[in-house]
C-alpha atoms as a PDB file:
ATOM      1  CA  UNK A   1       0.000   0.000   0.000  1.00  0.00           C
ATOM      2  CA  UNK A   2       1.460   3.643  -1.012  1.00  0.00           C
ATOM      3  CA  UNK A   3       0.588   6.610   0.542  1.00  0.00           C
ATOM      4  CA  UNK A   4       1.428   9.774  -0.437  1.00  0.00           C
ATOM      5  CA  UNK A   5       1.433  12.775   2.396  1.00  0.00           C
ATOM      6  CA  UNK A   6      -0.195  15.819   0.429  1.00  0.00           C
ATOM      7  CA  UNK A   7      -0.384  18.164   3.257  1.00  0.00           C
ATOM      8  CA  UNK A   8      -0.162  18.552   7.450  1.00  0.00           C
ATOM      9  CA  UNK A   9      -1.105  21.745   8.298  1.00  0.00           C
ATOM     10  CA  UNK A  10      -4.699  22.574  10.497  1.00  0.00           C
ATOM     11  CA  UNK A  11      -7.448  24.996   9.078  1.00  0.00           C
ATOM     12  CA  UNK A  12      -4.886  28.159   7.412  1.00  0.00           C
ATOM     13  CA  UNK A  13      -2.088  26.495   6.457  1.00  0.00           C
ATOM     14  CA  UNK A  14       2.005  27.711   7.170  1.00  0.00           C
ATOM     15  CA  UNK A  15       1.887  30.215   7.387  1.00  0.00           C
ATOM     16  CA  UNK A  16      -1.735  31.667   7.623  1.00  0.00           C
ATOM     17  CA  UNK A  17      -2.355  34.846   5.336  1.00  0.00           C
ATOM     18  CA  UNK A  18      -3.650  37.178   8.049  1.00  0.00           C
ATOM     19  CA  UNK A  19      -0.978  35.939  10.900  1.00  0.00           C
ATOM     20  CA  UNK A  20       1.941  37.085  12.373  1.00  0.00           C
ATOM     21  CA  UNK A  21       2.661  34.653  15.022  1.00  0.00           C
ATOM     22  CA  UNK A  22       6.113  32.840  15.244  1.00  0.00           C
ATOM     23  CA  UNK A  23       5.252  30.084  13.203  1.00  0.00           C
ATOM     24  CA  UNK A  24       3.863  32.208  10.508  1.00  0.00           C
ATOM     25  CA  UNK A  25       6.310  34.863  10.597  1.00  0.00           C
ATOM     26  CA  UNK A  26       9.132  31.596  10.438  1.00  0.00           C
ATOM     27  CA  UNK A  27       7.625  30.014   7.698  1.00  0.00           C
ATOM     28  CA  UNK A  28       7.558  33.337   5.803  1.00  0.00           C
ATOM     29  CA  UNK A  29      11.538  33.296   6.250  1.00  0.00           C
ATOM     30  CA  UNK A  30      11.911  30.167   6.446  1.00  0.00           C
ATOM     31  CA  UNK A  31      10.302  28.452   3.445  1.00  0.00           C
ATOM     32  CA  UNK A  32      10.871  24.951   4.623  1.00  0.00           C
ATOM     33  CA  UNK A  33       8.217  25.283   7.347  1.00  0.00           C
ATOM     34  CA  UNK A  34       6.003  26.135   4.806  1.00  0.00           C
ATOM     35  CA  UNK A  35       3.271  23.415   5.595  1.00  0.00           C
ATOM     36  CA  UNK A  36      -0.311  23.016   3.254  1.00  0.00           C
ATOM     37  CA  UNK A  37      -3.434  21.726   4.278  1.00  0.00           C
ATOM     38  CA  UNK A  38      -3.990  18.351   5.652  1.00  0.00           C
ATOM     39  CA  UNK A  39      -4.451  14.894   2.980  1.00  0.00           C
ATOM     40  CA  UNK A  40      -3.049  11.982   1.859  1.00  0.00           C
ATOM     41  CA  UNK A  41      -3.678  10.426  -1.491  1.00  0.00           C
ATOM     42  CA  UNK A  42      -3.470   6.490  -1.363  1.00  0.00           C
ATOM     43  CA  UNK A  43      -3.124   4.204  -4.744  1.00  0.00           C
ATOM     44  CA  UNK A  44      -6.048   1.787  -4.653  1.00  0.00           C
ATOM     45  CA  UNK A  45      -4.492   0.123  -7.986  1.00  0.00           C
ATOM     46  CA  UNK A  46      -2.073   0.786 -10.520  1.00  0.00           C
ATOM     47  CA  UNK A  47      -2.917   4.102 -12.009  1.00  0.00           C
ATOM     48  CA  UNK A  48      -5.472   5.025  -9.964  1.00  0.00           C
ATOM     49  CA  UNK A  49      -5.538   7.222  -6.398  1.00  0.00           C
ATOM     50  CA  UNK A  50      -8.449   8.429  -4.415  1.00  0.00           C
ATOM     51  CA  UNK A  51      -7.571  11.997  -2.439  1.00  0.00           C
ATOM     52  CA  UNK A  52      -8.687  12.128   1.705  1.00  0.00           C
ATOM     53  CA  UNK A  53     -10.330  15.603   1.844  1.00  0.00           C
ATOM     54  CA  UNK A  54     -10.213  18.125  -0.944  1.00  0.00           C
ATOM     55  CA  UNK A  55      -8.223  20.798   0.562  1.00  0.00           C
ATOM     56  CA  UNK A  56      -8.102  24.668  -0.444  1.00  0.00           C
ATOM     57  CA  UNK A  57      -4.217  23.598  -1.896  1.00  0.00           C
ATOM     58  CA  UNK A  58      -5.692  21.033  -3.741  1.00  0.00           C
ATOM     59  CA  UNK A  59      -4.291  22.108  -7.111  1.00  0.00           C
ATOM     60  CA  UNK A  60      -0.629  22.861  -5.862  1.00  0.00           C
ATOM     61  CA  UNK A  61      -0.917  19.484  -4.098  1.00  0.00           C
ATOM     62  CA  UNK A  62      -1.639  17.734  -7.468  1.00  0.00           C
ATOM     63  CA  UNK A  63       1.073  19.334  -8.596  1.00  0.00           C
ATOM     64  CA  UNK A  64       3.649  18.620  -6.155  1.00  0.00           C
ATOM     65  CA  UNK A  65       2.898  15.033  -6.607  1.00  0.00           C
ATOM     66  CA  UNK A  66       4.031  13.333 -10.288  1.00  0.00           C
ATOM     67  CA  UNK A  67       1.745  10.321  -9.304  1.00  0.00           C
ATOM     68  CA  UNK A  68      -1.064  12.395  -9.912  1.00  0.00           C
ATOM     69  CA  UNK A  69      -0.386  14.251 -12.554  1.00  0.00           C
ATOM     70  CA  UNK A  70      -2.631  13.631 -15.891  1.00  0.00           C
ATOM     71  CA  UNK A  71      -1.510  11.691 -19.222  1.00  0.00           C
ATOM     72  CA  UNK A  72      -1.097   9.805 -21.252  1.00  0.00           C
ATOM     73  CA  UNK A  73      -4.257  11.127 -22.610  1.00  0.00           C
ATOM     74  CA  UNK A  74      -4.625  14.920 -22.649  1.00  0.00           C
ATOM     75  CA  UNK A  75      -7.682  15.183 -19.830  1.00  0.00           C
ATOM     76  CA  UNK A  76      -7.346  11.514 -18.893  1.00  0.00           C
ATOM     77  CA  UNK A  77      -6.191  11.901 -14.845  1.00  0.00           C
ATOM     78  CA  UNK A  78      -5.094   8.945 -12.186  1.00  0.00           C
ATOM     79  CA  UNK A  79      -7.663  10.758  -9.745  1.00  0.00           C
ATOM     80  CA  UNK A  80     -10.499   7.951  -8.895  1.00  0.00           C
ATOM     81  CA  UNK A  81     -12.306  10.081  -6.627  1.00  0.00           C
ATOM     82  CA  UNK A  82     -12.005  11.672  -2.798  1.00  0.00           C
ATOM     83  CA  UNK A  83     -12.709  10.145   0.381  1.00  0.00           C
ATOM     84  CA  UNK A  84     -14.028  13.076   3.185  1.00  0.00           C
ATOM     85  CA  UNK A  85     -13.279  12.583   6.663  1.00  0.00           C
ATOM     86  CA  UNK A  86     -15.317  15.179   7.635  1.00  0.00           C
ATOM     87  CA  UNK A  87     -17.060  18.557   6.352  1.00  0.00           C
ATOM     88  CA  UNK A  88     -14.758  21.167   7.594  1.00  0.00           C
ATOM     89  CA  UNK A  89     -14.521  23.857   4.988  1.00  0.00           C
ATOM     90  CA  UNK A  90     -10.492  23.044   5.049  1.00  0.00           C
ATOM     91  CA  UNK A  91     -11.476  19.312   3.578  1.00  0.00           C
ATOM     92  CA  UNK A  92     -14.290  20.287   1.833  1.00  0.00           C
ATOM     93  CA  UNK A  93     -13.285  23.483  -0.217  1.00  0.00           C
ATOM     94  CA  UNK A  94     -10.778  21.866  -3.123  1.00  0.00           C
ATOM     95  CA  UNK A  95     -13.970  20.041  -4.344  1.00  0.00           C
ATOM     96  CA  UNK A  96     -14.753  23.241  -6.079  1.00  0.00           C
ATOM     97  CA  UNK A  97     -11.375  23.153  -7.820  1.00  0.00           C
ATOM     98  CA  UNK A  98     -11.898  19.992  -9.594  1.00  0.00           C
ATOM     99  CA  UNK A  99     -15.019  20.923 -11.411  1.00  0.00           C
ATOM    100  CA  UNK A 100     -12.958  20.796 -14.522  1.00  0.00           C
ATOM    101  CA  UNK A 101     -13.415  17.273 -13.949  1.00  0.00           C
ATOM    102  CA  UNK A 102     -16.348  17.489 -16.663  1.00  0.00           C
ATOM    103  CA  UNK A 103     -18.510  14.661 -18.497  1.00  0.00           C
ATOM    104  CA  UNK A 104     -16.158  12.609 -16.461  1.00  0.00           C
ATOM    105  CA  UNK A 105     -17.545  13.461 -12.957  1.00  0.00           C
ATOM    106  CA  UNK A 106     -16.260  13.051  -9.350  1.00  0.00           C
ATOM    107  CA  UNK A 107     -16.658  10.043  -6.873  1.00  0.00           C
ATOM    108  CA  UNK A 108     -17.140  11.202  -3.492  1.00  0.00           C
ATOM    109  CA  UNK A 109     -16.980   9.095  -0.460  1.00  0.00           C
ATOM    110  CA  UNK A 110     -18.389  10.154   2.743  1.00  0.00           C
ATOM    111  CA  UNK A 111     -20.626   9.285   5.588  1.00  0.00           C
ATOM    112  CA  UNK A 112     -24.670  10.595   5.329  1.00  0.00           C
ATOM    113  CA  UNK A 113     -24.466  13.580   7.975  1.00  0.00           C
ATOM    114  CA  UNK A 114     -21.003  15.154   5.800  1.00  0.00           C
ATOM    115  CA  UNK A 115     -22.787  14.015   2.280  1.00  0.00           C
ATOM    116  CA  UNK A 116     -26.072  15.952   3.609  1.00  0.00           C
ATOM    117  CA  UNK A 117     -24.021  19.330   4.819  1.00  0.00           C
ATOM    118  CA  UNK A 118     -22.347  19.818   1.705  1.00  0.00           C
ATOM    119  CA  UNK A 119     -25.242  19.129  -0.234  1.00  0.00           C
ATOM    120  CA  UNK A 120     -27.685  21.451   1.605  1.00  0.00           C
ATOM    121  CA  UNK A 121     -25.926  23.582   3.547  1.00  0.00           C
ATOM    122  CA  UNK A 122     -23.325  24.386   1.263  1.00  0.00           C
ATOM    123  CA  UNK A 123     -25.265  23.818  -2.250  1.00  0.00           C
ATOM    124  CA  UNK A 124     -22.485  21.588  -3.385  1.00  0.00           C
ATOM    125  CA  UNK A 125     -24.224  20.097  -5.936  1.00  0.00           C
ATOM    126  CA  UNK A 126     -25.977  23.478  -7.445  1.00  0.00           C
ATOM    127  CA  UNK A 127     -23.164  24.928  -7.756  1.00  0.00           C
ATOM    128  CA  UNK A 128     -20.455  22.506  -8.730  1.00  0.00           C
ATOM    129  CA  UNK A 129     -23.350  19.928 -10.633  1.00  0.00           C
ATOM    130  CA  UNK A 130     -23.314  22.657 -13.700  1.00  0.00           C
ATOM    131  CA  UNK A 131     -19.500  21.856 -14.511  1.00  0.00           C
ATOM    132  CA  UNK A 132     -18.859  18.087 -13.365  1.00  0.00           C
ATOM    133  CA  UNK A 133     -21.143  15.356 -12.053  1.00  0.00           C
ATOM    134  CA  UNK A 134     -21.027  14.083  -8.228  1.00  0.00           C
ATOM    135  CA  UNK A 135     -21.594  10.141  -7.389  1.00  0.00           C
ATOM    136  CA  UNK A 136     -21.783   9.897  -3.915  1.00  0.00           C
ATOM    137  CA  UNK A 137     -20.467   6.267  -2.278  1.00  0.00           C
ATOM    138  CA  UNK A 138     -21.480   5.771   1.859  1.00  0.00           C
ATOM    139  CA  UNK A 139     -17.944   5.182   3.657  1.00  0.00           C
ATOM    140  CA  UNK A 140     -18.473   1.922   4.655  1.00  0.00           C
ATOM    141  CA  UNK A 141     -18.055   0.922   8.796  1.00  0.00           C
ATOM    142  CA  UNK A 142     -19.484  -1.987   9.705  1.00  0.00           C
ATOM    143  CA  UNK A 143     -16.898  -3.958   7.345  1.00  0.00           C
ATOM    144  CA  UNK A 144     -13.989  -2.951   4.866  1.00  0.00           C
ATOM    145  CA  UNK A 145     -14.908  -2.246   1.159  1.00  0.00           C
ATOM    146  CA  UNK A 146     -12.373  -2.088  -2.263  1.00  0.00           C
ATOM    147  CA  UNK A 147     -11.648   1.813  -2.389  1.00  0.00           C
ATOM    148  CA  UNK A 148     -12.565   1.281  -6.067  1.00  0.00           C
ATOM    149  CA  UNK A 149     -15.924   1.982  -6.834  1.00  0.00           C
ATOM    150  CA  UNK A 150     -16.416   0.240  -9.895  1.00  0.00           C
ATOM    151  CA  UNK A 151     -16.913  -3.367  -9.929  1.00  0.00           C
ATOM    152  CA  UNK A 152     -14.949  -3.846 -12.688  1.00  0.00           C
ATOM    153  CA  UNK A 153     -12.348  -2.527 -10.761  1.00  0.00           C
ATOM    154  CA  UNK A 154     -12.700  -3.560  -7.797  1.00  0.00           C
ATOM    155  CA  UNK A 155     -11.131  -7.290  -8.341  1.00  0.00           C
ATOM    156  CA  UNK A 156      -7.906  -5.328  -8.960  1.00  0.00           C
ATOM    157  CA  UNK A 157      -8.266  -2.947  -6.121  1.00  0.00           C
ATOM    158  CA  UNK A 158      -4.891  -2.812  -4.365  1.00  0.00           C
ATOM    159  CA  UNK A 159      -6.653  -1.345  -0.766  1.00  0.00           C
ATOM    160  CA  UNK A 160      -9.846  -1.541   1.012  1.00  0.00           C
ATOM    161  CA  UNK A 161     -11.755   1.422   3.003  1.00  0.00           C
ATOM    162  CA  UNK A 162     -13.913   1.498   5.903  1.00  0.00           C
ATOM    163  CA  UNK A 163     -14.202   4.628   8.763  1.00  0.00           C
ATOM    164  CA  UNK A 164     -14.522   4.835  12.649  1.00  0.00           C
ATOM    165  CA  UNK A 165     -16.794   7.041  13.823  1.00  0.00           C
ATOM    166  CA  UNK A 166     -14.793   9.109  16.321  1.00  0.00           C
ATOM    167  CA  UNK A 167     -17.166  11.747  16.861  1.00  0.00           C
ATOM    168  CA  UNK A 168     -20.471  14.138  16.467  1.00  0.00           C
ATOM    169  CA  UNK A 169     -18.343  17.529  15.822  1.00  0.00           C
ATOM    170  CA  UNK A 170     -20.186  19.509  12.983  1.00  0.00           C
ATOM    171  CA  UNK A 171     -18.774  22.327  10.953  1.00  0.00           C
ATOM    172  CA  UNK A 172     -20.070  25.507  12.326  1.00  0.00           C
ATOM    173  CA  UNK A 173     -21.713  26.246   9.297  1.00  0.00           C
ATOM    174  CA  UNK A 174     -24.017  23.130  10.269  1.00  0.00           C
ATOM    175  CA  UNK A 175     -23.888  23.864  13.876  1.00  0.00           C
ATOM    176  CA  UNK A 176     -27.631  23.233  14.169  1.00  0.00           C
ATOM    177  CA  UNK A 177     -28.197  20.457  11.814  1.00  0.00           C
ATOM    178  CA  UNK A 178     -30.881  17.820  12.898  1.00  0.00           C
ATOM    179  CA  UNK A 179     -29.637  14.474  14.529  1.00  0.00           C
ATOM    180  CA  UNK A 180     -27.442  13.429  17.909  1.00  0.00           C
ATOM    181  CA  UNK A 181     -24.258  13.624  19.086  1.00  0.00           C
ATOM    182  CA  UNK A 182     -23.591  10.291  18.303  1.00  0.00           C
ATOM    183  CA  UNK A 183     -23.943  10.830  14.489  1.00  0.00           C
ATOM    184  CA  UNK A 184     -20.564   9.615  12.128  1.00  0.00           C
ATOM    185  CA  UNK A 185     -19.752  13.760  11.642  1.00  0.00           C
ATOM    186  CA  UNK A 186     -15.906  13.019  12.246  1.00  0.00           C
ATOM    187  CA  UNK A 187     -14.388   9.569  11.117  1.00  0.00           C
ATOM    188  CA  UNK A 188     -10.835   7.822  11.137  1.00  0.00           C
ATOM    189  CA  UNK A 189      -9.531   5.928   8.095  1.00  0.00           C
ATOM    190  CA  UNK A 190      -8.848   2.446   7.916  1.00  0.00           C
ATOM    191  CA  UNK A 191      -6.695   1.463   4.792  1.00  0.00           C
ATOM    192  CA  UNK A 192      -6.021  -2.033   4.635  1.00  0.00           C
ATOM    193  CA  UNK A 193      -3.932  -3.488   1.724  1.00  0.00           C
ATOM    194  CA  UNK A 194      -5.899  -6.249   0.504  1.00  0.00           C
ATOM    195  CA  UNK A 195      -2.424  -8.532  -0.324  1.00  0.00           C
ATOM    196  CA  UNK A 196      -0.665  -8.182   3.184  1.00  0.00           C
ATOM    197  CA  UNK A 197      -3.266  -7.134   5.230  1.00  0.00           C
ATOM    198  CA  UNK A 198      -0.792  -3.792   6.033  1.00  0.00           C
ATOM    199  CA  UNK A 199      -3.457  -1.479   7.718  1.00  0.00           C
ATOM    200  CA  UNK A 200      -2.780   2.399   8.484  1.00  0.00           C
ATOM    201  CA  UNK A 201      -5.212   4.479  10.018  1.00  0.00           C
ATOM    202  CA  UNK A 202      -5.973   8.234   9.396  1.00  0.00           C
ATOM    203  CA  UNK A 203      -7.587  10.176  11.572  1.00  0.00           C
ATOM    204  CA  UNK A 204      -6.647  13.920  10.639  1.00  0.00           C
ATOM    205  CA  UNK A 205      -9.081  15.328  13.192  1.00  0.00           C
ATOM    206  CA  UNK A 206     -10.125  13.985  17.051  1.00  0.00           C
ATOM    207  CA  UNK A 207     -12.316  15.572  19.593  1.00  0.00           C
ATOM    208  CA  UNK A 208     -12.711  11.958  21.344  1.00  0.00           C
ATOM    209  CA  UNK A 209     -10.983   8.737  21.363  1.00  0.00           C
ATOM    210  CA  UNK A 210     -13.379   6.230  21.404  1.00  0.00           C
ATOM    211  CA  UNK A 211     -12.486   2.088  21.715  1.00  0.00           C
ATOM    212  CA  UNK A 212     -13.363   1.157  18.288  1.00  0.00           C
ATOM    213  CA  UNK A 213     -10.200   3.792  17.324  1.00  0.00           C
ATOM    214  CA  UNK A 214      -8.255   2.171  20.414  1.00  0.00           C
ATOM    215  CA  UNK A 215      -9.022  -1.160  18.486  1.00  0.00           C
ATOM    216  CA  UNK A 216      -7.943   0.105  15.241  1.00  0.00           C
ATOM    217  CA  UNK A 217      -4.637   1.505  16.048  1.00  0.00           C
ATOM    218  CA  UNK A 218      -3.590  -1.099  18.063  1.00  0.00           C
ATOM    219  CA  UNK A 219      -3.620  -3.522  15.302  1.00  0.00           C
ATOM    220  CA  UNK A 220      -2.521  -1.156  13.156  1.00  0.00           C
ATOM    221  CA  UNK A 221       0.498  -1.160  10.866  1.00  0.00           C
ATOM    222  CA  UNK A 222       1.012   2.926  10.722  1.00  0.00           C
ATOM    223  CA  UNK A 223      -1.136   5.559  12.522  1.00  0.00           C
ATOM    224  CA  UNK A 224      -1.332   9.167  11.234  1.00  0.00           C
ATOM    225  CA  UNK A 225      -3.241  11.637  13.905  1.00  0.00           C
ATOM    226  CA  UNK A 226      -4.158  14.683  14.704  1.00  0.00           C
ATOM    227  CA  UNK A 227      -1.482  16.967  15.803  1.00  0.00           C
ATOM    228  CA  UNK A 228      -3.721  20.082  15.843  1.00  0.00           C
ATOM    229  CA  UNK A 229      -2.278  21.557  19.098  1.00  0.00           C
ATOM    230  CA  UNK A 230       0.602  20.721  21.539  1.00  0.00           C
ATOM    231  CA  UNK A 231      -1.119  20.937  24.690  1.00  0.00           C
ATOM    232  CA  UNK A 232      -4.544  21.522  26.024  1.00  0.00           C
ATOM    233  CA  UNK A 233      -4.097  25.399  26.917  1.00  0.00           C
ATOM    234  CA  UNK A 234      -2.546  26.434  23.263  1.00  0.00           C
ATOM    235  CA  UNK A 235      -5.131  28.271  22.080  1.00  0.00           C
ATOM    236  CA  UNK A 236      -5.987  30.614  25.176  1.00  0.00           C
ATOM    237  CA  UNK A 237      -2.138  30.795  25.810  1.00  0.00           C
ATOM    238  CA  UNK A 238      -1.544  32.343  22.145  1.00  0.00           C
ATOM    239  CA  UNK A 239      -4.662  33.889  21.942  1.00  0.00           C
ATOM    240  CA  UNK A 240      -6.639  32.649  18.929  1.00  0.00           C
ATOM    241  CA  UNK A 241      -9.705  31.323  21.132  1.00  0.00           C
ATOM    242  CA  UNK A 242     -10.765  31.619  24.214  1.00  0.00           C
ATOM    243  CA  UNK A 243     -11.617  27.833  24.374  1.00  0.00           C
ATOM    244  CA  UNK A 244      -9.274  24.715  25.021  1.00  0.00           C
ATOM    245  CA  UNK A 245      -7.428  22.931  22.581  1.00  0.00           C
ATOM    246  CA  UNK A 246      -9.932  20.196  23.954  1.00  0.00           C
ATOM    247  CA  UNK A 247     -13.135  23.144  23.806  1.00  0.00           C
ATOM    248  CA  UNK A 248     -12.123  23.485  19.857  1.00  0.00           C
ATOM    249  CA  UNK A 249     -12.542  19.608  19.152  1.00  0.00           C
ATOM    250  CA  UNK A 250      -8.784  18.109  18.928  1.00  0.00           C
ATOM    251  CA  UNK A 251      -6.850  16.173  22.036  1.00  0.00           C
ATOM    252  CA  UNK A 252      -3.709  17.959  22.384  1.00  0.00           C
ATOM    253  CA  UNK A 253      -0.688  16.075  22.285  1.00  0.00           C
ATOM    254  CA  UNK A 254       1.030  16.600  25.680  1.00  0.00           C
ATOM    255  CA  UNK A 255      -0.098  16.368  29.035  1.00  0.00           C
ATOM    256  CA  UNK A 256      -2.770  14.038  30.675  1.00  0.00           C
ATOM    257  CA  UNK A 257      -5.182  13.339  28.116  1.00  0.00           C
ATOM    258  CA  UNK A 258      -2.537  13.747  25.541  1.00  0.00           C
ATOM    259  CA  UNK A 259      -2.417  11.423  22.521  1.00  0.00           C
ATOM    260  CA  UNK A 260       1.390  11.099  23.012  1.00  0.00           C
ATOM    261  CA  UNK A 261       1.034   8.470  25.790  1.00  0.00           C
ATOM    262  CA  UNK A 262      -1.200   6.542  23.318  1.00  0.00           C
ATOM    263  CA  UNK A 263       0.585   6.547  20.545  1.00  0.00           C
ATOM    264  CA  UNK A 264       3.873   5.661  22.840  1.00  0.00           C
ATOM    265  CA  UNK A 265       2.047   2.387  23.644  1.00  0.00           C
ATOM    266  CA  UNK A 266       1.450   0.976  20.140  1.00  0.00           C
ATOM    267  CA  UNK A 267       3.838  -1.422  17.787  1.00  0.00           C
ATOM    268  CA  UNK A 268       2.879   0.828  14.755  1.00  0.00           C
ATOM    269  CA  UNK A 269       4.766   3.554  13.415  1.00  0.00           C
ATOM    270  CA  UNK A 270       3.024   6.712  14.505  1.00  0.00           C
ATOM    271  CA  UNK A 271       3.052   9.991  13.275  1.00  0.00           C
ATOM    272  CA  UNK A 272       1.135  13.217  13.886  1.00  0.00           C
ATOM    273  CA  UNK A 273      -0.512  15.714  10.751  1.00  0.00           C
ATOM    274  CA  UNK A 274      -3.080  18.456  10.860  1.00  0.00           C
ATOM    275  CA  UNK A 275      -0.789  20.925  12.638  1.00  0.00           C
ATOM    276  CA  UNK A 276      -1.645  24.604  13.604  1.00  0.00           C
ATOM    277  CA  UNK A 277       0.291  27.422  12.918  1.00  0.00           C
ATOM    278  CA  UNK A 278       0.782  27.808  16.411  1.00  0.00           C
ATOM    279  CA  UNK A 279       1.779  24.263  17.414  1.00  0.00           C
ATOM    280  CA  UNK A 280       5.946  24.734  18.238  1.00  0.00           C
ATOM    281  CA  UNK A 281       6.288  21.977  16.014  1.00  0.00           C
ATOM    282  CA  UNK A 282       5.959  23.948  13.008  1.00  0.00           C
ATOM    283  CA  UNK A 283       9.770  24.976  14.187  1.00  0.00           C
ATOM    284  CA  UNK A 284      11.725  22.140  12.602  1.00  0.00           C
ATOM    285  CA  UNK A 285      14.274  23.218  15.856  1.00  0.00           C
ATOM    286  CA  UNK A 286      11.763  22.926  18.130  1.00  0.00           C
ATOM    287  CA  UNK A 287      12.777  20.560  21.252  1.00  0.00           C
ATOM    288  CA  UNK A 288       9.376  19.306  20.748  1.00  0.00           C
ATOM    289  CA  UNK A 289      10.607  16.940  17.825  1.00  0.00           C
ATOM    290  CA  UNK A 290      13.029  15.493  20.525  1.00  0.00           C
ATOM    291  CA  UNK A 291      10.616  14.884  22.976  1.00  0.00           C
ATOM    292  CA  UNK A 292       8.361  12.967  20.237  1.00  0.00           C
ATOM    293  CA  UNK A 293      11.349  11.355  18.788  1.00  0.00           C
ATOM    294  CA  UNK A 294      12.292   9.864  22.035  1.00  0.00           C
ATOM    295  CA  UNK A 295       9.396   8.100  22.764  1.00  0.00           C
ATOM    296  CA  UNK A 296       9.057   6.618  19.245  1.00  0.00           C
ATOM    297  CA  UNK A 297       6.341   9.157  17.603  1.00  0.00           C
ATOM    298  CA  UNK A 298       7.213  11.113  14.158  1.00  0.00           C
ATOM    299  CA  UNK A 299       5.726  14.290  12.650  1.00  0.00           C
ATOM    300  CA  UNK A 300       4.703  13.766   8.915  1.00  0.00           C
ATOM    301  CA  UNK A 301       6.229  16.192   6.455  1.00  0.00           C
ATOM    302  CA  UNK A 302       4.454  17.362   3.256  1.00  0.00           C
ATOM    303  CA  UNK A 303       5.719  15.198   0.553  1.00  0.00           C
ATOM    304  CA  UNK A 304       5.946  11.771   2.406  1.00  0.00           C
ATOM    305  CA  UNK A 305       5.833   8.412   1.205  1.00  0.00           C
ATOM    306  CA  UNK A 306       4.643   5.859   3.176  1.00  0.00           C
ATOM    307  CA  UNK A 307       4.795   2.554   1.846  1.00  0.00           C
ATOM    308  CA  UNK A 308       3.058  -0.198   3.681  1.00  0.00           C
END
């Protein structure tokens, strides 16, 4: 199983346009920081990937990866589709950029609550349904499913798909949609390679960590986790919210409740994405990366390969 790291910044990016903090201001002088938006793309076969979460660097991202670049044909691309974790308008806005997708159309996996947002809150499919097509699969969680969609395909299907429900946060722009808490807003990844059985999970974004994601990871091959914030009282101490890094719907890394001492436990090799601009570990120099580093836990860069 190959996956590709396309991004593993939070909400903004590295640096974020109207910021000035030290981990913008770095990245700014320092264009290695520079960090894009959270997603992975993951080869289900041969010549064909599926994206997790359309970001707003969505095109660059293409770009930066040869993999996904089109030919041999002059509109024929290796992009099968895009699988959303969630509806947050940082994984939800590069669907817009692919209307050029045309005749062809795009394949969107998600879960009912995030297919419902976009489609009603957001209009996605007025507005974007003019240019390209949208076929809309369910992510599958009760058991795994070929990433490939067509059954034609899906013999040769190099990975299968299914999500973990890890919890009920909606986009505020669907802050009062109908339904309960318990409803699959937020998800983890499982990828499974259907040859080895190689599974890595993603799971870009975690208010909770619930035992079906204890499960997961702990017969997991690779995790990749949210790394919004480094400890619980980042945003008050920096001053973007007034609410915990808890409050905003991620588990800091450090401290207590940290997902440091989880990770720490597990076999798999474990790394963190979906940084803010204010986590210190936007500072390759930061100690931070030590601190990780010595207890076995990586940060993902943009332009990874993991190969499983």
């Amino acid at each position: 199983m190959l996956l590709q790291v396309l991004g593993t910044a939070a909400g903004g990016g590295v640096p974020q346009w109207n910021c000035a903090c030290p981990g913008c201001s770095g990245a700014r002088a320092h264009p290695h920081w520079r960090r894009r938006h959270a997603s992975l793309a993951v080869q289900a076969s041969q010549d064909r990937w599926y994206l997790v979460n359309a970001t707003p660097d969505i095109g660059d991202q293409i770009e930066d990866c040869p993999a996904l670049h089109p030919g041999p044909g002059s509109r024929r691309t290796p992009i099968a589709g895009l699988v959303l974790t969630d509806a947050e308008l940082d994984h939800t806005l590069g669907i817009a950029r692919l209307r050029e997708a045309g005749a062809d159309g795009l394949e969107l996996l998600a879960t009912g609550p995030v297919r419902e947002a976009l489609l009603t809150r957001l209009r996605l499919e007025a507005v974007i349904g003019p240019y390209t097509p949208l076929t809309w699969r369910e992510l599958p969680h009760e058991r795994p499913e070929p990433l490939t969609a067509d059954s034609s395909d899906s013999v040769d299907s190099a990975v299968s798909i299914s999500a973990i429900p890890v919890s009920g946060k909606r986009p505020r722009y669907a802050a009062d949609s109908p339904g309960s808490g318990t409803d699959p807003w937020v998800v983890a990844l499982r990828l499974t390679d259907r040859a080895t059985g190689a599974t890595a999970i993603y799971a870009p974004a975690l208010a909770a960590w619930p035992k079906a994601l204890q499960s997961a990871v702990t017969e997991a091959d690779c995790v990749i986790v949210d790394g919004t914030f480094w400890d619980d009282e980042e945003p008050r101490r920096t001053g973007i919210s007034t609410r915990t890094s808890t409050g905003m719907g991620h588990l800091p890394i450090d401290g207590p409740d940290g997902t440091a001492e989880r990770l720490e436990a597990l076999s798999a090799r474990c790394l963190y994405t979906h940084l803010n601009n204010t986590n210190p570990l936007v500072d390759p120099g930061a100690p931070q990366h030590k601190r990780l580093a010595d207890r076995g836990i990586e940060v993902a860069a943009d332009g990874m390969v993991i190969n499983l």
